[in-house]
PDB file of N, CA and C in Angstrom:
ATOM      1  N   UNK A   1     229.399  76.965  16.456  1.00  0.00           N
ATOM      2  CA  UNK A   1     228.500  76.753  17.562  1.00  0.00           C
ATOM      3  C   UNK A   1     227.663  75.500  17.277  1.00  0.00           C
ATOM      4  N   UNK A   2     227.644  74.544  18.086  1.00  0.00           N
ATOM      5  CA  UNK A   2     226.716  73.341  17.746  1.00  0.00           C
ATOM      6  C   UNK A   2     225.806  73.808  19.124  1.00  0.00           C
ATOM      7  N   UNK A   3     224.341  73.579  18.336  1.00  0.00           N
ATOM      8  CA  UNK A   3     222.987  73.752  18.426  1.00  0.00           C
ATOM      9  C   UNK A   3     222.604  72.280  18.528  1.00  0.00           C
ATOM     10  N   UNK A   4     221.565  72.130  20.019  1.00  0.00           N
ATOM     11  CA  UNK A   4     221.347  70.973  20.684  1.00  0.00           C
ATOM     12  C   UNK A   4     219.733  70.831  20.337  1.00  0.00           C
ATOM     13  N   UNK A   5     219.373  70.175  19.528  1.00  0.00           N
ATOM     14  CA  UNK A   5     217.658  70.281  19.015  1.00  0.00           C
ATOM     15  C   UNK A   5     216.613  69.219  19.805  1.00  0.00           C
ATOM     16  N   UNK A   6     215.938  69.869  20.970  1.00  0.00           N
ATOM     17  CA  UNK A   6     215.164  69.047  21.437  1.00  0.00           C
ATOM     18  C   UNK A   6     213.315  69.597  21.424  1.00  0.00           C
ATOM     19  N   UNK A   7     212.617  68.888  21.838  1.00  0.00           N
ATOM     20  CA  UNK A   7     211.193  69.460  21.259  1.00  0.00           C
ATOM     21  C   UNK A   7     210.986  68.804  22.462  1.00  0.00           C
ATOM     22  N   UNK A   8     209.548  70.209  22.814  1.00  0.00           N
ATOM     23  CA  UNK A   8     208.441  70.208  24.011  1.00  0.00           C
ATOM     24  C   UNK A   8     207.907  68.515  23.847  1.00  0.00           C
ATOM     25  N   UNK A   9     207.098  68.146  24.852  1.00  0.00           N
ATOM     26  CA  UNK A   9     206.583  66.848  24.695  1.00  0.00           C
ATOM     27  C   UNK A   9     205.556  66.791  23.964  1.00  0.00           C
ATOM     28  N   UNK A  10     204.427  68.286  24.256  1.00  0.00           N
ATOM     29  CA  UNK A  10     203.808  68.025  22.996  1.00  0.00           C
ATOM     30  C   UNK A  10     203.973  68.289  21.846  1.00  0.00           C
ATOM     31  N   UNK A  11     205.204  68.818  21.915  1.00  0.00           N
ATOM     32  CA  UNK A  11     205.201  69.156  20.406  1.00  0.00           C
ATOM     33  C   UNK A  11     205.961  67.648  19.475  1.00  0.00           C
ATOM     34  N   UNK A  12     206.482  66.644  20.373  1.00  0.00           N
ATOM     35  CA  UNK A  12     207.007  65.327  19.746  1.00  0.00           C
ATOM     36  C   UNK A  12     205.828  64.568  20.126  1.00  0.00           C
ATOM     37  N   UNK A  13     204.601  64.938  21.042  1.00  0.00           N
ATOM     38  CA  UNK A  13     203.568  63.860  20.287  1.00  0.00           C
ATOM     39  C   UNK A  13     202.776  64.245  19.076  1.00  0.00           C
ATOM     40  N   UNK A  14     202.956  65.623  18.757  1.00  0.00           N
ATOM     41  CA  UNK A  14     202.312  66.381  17.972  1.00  0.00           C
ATOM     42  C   UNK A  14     203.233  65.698  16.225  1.00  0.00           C
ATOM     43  N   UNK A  15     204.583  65.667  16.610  1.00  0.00           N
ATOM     44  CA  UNK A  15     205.102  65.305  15.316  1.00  0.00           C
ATOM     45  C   UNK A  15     204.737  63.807  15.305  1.00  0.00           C
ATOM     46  N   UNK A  16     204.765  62.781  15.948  1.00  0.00           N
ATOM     47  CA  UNK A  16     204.649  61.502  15.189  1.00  0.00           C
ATOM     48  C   UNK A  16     203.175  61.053  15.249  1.00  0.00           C
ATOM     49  N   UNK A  17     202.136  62.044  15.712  1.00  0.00           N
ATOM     50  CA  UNK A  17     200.940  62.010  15.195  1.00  0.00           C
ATOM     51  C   UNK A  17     200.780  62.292  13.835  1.00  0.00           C
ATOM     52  N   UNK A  18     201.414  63.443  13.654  1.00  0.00           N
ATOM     53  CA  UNK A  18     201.088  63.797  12.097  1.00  0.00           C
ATOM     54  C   UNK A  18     201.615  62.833  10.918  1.00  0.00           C
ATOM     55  N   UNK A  19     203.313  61.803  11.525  1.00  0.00           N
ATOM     56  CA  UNK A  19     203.745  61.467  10.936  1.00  0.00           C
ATOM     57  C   UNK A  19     202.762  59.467  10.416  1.00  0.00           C
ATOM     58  N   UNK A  20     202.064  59.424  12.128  1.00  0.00           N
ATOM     59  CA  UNK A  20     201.144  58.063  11.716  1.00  0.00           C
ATOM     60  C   UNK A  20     199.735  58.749  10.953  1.00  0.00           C
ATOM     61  N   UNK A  21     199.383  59.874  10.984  1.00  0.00           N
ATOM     62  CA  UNK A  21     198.334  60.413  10.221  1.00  0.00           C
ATOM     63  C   UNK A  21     198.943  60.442   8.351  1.00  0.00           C
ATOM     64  N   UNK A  22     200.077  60.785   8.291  1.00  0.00           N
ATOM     65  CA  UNK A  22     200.362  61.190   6.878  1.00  0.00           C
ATOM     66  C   UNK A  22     200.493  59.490   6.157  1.00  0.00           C
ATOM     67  N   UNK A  23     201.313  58.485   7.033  1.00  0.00           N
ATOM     68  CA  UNK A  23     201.384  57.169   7.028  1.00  0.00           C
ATOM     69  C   UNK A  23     200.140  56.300   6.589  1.00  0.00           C
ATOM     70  N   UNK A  24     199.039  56.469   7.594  1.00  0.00           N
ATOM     71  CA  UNK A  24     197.893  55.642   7.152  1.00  0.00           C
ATOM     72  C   UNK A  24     197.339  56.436   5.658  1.00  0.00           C
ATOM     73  N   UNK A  25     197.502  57.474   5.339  1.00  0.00           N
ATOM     74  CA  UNK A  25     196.869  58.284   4.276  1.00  0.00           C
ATOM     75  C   UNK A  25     197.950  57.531   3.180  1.00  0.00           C
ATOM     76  N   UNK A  26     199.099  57.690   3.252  1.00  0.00           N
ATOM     77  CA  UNK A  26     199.712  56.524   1.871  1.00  0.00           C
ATOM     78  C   UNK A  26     200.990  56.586   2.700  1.00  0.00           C
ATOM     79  N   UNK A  27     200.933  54.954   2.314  1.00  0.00           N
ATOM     80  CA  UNK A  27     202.159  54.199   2.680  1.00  0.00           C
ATOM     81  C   UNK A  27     203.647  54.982   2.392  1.00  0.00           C
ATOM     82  N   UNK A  28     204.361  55.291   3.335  1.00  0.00           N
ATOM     83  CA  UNK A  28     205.402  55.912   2.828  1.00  0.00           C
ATOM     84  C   UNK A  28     205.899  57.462   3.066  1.00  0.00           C
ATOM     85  N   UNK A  29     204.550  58.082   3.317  1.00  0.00           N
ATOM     86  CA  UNK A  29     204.076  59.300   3.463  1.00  0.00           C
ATOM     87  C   UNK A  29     204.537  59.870   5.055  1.00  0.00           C
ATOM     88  N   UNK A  30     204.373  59.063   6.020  1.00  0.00           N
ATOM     89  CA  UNK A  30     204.895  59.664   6.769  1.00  0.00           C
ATOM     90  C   UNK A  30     206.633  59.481   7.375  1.00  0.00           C
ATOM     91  N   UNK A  31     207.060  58.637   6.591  1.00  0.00           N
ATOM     92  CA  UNK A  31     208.903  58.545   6.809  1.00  0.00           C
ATOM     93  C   UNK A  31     209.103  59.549   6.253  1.00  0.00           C
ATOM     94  N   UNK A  32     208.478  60.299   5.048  1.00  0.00           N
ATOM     95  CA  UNK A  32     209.113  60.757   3.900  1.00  0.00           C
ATOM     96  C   UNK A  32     208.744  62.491   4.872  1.00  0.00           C
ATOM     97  N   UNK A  33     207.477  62.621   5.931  1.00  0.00           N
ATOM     98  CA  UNK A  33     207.419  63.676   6.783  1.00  0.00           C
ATOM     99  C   UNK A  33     208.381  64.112   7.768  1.00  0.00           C
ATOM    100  N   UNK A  34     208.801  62.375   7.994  1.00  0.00           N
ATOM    101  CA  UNK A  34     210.007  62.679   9.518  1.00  0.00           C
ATOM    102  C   UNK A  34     211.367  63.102   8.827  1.00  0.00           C
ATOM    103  N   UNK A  35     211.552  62.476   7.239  1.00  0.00           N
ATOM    104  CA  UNK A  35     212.559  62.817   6.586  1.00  0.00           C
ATOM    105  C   UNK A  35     212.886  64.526   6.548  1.00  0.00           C
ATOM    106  N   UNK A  36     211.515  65.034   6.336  1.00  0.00           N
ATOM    107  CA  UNK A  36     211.705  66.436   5.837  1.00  0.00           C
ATOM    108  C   UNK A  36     211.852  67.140   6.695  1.00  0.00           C
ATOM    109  N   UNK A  37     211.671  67.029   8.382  1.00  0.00           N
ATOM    110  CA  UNK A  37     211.271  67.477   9.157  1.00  0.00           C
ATOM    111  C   UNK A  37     212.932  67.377  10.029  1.00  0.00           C
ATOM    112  N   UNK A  38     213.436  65.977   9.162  1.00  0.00           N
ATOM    113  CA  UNK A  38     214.855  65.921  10.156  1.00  0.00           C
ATOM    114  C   UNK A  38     215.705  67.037   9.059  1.00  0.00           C
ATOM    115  N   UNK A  39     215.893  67.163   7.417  1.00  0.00           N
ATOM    116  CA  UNK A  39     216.188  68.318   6.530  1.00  0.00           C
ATOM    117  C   UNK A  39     216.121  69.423   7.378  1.00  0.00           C
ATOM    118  N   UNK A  40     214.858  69.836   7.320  1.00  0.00           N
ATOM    119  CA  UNK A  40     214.501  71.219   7.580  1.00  0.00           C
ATOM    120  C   UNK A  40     215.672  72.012   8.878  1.00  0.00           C
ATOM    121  N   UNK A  41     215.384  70.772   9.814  1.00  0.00           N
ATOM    122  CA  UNK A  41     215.829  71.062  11.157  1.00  0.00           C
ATOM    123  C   UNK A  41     217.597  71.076  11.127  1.00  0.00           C
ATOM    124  N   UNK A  42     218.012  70.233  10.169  1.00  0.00           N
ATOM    125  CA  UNK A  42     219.743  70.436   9.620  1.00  0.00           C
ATOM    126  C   UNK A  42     219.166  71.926   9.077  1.00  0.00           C
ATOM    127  N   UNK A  43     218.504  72.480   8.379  1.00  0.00           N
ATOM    128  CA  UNK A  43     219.332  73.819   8.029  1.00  0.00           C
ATOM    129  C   UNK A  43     218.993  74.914   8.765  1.00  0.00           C
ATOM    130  N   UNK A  44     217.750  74.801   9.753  1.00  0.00           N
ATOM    131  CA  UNK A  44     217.327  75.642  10.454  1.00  0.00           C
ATOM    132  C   UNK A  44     218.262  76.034  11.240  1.00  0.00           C
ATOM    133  N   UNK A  45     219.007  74.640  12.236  1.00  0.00           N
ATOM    134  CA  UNK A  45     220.371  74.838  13.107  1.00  0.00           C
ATOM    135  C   UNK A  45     221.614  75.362  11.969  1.00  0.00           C
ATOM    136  N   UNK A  46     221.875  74.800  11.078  1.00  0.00           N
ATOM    137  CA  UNK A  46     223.190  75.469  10.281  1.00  0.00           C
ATOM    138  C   UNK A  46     223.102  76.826  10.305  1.00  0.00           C
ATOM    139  N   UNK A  47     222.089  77.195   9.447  1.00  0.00           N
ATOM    140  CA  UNK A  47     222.122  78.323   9.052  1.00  0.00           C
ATOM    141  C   UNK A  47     220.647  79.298   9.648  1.00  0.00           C
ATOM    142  N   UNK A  48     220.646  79.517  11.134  1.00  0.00           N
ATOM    143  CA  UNK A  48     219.313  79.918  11.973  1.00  0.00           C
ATOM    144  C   UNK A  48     219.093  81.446  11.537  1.00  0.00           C
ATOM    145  N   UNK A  49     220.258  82.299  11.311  1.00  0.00           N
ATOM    146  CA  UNK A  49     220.060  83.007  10.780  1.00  0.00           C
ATOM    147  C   UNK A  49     219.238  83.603   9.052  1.00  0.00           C
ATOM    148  N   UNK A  50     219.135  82.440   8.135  1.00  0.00           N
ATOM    149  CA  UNK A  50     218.595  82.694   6.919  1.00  0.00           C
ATOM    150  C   UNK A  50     217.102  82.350   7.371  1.00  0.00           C
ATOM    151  N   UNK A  51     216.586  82.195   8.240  1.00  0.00           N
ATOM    152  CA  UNK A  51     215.192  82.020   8.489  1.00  0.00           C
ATOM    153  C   UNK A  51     214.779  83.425   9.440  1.00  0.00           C
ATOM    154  N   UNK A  52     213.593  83.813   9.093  1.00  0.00           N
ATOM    155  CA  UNK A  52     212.765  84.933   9.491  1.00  0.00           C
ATOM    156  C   UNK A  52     212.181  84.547  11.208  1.00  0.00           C
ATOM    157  N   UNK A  53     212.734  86.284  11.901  1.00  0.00           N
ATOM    158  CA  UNK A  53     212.599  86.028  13.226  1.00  0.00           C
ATOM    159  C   UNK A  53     210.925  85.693  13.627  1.00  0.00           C
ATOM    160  N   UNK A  54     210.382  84.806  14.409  1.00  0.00           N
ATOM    161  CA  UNK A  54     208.796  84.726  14.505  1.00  0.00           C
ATOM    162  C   UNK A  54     208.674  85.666  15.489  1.00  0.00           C
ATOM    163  N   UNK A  55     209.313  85.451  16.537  1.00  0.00           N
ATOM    164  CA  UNK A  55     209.079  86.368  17.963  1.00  0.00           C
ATOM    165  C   UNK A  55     210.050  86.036  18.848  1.00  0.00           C
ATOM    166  N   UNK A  56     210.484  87.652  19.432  1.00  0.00           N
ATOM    167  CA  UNK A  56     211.717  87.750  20.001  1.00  0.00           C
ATOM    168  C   UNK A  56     213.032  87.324  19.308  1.00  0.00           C
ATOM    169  N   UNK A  57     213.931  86.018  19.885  1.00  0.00           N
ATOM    170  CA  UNK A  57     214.889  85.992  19.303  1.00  0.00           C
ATOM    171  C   UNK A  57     214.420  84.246  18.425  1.00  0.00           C
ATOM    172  N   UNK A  58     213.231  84.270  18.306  1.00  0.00           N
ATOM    173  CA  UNK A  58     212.461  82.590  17.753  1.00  0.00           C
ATOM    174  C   UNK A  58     212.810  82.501  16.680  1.00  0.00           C
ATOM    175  N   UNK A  59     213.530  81.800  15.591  1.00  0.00           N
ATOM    176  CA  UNK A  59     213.355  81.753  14.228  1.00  0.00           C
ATOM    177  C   UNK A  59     212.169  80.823  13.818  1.00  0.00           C
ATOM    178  N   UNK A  60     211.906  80.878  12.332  1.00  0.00           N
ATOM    179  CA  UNK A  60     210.804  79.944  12.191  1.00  0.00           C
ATOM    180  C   UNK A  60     211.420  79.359  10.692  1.00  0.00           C
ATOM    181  N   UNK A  61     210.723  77.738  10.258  1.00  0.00           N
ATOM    182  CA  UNK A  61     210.820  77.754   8.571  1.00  0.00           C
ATOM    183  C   UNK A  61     210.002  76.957   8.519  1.00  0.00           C
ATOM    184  N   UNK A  62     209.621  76.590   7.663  1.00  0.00           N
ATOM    185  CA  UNK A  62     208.105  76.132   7.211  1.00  0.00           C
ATOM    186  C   UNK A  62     208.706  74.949   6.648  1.00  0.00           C
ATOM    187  N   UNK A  63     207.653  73.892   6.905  1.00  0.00           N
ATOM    188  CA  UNK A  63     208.395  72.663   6.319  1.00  0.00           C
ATOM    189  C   UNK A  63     208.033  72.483   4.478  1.00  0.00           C
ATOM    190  N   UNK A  64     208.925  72.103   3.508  1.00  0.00           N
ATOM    191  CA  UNK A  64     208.430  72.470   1.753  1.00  0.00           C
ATOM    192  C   UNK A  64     208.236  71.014   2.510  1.00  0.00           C
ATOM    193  N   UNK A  65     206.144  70.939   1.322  1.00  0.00           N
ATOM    194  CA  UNK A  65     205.174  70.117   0.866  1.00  0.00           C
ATOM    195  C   UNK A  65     204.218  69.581   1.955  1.00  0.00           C
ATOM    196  N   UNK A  66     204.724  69.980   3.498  1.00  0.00           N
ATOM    197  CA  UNK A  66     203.869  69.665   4.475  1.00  0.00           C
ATOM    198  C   UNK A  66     203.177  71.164   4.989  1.00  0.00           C
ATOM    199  N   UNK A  67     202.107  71.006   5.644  1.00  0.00           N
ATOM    200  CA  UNK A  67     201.614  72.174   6.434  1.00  0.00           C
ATOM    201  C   UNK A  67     202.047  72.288   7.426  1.00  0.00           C
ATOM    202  N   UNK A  68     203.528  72.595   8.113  1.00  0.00           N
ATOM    203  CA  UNK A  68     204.065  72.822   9.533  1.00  0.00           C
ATOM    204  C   UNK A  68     205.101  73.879   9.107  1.00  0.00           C
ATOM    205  N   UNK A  69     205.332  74.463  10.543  1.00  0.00           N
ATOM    206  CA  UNK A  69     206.628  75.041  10.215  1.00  0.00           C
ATOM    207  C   UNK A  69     207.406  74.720  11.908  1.00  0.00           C
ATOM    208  N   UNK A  70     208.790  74.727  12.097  1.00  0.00           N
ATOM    209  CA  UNK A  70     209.587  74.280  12.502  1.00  0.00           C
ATOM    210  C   UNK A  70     210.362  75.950  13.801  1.00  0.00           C
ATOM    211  N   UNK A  71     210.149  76.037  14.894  1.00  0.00           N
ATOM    212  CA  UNK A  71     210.565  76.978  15.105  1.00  0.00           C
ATOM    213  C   UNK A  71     211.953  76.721  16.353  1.00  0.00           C
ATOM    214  N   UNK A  72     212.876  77.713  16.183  1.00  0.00           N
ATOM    215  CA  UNK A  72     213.958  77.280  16.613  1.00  0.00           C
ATOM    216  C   UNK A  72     213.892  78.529  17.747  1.00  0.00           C
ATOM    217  N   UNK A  73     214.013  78.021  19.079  1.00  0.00           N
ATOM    218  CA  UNK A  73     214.084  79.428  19.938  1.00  0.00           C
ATOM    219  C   UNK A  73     215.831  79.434  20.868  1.00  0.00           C
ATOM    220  N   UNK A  74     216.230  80.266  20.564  1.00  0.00           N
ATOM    221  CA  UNK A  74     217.499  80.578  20.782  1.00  0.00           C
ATOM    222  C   UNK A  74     217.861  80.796  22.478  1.00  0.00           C
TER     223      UNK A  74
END
């Protein structure tokens, strides 16, 4: 099954806010956010099932070293 990954509008001004917020805080910092955030989202779709249901049929995973988590609604 290929899984089509698109995000609310605020939730994509919400990500490259955080990503020019993590950016001005150190150089580097926020590619290395969009990096983890594009990871996360490869395994969330691979494997949607190894992540814990949030609500209804929603999965969720938390992004490792940032404070977000990533939710996939089916």
């Amino acid at each position: 099954m290929i899984l089509i990954v698109s995000f609310a509008p605020e939730a994509r001004e919400e990500l490259f806010e955080a990503a020019d917020y993590y950016e001005s805080e150190s150089p580097g910092l926020g590619v290395s956010f969009l990096a983890t955030v594009d990871r996360t989202l490869e395994q969330l779709t691979a494997l949607p099932r190894s992540s814990p249901v949030a609500r209804g049929t929603a999965r969720i995973k938390s992004l490792p070293q940032f404070p977000y988590s990533l939710f996939l609604a089916a």
